[in-house]
PDB file of N, CA and C in Angstrom:
ATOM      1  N   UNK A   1     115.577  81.979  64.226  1.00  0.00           N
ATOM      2  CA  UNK A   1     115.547  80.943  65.243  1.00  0.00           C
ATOM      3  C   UNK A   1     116.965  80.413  65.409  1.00  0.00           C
ATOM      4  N   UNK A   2     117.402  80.604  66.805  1.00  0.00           N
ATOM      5  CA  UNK A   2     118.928  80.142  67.195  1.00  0.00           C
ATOM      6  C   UNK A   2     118.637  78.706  67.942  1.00  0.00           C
ATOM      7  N   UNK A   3     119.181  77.802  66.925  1.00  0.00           N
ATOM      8  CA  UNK A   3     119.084  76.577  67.782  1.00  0.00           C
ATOM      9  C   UNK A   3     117.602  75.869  68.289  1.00  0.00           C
ATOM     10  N   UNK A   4     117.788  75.915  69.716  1.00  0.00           N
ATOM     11  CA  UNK A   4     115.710  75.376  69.648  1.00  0.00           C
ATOM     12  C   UNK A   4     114.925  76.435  69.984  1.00  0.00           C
ATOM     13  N   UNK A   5     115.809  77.856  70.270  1.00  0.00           N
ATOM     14  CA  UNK A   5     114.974  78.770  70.911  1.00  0.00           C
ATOM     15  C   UNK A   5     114.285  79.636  70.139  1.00  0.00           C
ATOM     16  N   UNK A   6     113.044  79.671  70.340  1.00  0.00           N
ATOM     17  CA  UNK A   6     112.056  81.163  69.553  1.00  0.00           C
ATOM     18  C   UNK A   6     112.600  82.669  69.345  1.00  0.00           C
ATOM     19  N   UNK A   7     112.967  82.227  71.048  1.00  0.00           N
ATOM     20  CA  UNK A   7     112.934  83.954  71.260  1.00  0.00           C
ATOM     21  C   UNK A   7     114.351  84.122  71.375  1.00  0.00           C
ATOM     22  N   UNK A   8     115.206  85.513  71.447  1.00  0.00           N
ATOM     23  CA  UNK A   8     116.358  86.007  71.889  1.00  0.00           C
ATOM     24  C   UNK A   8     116.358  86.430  73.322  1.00  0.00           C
ATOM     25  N   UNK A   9     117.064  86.206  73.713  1.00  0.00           N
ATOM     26  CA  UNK A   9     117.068  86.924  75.557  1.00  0.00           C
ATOM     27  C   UNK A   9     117.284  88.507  74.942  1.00  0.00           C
ATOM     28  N   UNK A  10     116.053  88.836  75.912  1.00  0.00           N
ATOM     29  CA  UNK A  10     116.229  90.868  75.547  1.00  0.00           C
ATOM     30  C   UNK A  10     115.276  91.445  76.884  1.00  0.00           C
ATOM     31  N   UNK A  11     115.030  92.906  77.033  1.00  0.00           N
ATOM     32  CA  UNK A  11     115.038  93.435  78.120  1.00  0.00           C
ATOM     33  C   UNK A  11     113.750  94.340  77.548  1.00  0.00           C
ATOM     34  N   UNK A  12     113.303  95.006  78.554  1.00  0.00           N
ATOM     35  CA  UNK A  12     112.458  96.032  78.335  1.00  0.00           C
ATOM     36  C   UNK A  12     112.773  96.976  78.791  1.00  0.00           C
ATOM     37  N   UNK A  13     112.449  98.404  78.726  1.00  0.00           N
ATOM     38  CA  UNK A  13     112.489  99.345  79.171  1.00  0.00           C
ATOM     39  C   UNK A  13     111.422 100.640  79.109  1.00  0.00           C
ATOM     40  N   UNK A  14     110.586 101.127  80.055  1.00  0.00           N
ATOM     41  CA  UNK A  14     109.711 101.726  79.876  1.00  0.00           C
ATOM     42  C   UNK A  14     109.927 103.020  80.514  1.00  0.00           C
ATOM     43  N   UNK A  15     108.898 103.956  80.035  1.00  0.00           N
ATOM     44  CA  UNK A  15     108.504 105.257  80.453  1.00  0.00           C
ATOM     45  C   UNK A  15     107.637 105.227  81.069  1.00  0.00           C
ATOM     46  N   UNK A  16     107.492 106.484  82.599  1.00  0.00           N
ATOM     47  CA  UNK A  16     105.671 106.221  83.560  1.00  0.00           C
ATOM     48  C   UNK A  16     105.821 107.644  83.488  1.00  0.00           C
ATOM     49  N   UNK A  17     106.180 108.358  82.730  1.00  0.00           N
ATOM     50  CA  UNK A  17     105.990 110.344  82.700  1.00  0.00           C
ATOM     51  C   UNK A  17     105.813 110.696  84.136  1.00  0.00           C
ATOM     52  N   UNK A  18     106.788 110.465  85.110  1.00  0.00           N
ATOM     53  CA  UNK A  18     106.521 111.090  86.199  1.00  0.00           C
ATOM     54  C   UNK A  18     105.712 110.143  86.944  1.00  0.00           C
ATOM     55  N   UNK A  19     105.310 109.536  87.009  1.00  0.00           N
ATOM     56  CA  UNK A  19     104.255 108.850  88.122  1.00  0.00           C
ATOM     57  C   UNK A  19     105.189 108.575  89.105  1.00  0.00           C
ATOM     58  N   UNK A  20     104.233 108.746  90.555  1.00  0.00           N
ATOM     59  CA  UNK A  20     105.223 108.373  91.873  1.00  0.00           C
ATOM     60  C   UNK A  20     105.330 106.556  91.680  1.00  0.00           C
ATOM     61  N   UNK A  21     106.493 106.137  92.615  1.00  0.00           N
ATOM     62  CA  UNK A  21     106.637 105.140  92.469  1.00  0.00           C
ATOM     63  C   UNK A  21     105.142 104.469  93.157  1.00  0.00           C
ATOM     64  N   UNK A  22     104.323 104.686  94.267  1.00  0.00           N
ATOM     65  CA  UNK A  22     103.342 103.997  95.252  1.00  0.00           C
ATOM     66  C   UNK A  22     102.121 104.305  93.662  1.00  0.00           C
ATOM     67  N   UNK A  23     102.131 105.251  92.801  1.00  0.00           N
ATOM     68  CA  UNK A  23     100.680 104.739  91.542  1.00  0.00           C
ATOM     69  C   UNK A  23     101.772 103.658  91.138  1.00  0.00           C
ATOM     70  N   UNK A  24     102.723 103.588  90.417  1.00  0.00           N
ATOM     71  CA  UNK A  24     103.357 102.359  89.781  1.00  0.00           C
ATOM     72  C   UNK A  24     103.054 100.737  90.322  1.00  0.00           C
ATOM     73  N   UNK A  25     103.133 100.703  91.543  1.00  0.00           N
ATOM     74  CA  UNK A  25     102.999 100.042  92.153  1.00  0.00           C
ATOM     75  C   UNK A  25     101.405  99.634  92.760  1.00  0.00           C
ATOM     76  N   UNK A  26     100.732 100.673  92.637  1.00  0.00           N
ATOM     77  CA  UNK A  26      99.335  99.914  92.439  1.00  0.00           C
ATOM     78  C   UNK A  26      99.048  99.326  91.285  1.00  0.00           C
ATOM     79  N   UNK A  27      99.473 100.293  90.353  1.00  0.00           N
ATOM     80  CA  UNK A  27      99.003  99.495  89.040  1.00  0.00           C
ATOM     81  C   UNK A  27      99.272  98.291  88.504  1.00  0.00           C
ATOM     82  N   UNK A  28     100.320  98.001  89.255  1.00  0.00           N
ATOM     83  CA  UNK A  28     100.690  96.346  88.824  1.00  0.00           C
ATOM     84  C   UNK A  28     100.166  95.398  89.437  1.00  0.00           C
ATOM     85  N   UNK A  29      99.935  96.237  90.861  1.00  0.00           N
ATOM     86  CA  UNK A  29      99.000  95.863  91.980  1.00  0.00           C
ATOM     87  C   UNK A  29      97.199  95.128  91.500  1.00  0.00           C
ATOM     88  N   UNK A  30      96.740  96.070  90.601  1.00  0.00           N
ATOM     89  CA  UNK A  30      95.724  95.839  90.261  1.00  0.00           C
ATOM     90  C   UNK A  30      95.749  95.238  88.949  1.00  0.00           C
ATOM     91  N   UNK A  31      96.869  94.833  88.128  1.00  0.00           N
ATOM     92  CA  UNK A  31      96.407  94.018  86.853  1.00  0.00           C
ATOM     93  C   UNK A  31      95.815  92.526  86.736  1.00  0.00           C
ATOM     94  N   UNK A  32      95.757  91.994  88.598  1.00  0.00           N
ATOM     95  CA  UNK A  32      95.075  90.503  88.570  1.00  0.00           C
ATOM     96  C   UNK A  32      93.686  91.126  88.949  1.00  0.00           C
ATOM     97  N   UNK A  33      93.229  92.424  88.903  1.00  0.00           N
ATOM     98  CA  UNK A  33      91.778  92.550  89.775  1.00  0.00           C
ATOM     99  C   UNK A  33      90.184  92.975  88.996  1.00  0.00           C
ATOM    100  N   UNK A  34      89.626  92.298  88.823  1.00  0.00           N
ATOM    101  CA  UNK A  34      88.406  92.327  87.848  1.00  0.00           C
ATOM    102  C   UNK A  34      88.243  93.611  87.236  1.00  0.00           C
ATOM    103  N   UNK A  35      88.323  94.307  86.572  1.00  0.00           N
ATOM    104  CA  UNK A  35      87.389  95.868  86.339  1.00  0.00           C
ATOM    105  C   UNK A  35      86.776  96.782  86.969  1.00  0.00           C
ATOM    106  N   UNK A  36      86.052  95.838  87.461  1.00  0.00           N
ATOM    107  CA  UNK A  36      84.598  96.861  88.313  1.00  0.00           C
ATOM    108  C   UNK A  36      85.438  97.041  89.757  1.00  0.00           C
ATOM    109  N   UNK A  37      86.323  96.221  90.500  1.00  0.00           N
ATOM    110  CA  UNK A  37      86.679  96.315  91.293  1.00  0.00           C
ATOM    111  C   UNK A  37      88.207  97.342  91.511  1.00  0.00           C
ATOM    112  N   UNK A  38      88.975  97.114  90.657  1.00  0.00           N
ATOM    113  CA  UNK A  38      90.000  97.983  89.927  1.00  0.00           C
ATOM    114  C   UNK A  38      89.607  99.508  89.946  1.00  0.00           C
ATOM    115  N   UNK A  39      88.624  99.947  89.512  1.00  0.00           N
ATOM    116  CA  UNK A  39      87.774 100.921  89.353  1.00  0.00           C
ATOM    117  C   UNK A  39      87.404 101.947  90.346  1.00  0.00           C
ATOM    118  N   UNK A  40      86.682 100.848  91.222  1.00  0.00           N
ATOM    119  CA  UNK A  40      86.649 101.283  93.001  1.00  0.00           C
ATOM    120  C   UNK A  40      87.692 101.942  93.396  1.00  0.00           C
ATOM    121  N   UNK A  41      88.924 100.609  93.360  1.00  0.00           N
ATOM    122  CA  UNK A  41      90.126 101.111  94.046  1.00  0.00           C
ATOM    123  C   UNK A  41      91.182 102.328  93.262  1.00  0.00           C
ATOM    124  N   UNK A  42      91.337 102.618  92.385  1.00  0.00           N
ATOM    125  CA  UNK A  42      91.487 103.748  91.849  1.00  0.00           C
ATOM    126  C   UNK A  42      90.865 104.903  92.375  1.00  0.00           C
ATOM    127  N   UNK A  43      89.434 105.198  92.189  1.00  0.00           N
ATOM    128  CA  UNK A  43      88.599 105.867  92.400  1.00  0.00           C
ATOM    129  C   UNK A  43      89.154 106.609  93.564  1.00  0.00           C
ATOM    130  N   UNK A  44      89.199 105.564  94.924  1.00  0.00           N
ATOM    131  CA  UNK A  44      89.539 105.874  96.056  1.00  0.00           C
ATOM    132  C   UNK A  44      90.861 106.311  96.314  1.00  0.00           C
ATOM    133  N   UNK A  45      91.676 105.676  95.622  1.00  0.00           N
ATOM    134  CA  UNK A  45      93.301 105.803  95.170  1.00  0.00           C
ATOM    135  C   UNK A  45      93.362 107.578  95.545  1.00  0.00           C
ATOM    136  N   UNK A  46      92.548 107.865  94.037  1.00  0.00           N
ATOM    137  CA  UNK A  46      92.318 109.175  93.571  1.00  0.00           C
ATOM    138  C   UNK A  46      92.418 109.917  94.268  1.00  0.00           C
ATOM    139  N   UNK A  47      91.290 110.095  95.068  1.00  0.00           N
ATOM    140  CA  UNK A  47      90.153 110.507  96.170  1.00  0.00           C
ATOM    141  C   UNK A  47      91.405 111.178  97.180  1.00  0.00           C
ATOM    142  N   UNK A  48      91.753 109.938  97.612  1.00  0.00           N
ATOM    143  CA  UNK A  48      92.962 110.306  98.939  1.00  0.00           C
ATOM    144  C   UNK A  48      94.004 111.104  98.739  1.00  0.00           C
ATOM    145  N   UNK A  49      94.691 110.869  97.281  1.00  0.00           N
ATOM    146  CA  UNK A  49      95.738 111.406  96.725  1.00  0.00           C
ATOM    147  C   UNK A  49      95.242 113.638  96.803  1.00  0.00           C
ATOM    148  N   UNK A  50      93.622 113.784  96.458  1.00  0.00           N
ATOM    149  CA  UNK A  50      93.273 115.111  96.453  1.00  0.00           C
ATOM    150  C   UNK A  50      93.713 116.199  97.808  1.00  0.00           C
ATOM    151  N   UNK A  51      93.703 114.789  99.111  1.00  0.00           N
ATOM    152  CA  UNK A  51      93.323 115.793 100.257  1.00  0.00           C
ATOM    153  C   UNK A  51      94.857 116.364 101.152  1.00  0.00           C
TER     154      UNK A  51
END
């Protein structure tokens, strides 16, 4: 602990193995959206992405 602060200022950095940026962007899209509904929209996500 530095002073009054908990934490250290620091960064993240992640891996998405290839995912296009528009799945990235749903998925963050959908982390406020219930389950069952999330689900749907994936589903369909999916669906469209096949044809």
């Amino acid at each position: 602990v530095c002073g009054k602060q908990v934490w250290a200022p620091t960064y993240c950095v992640v891996s998405c193995g290839g995912a296009s940026l528009d799945v990235i962007k749903q998925y963050i899209e959908n982390q406020n959206t219930p389950p069952s509904e999330r689900a749907v929209k994936t589903s369909r996500a999916l669906s469209q992405k096949k044809d």
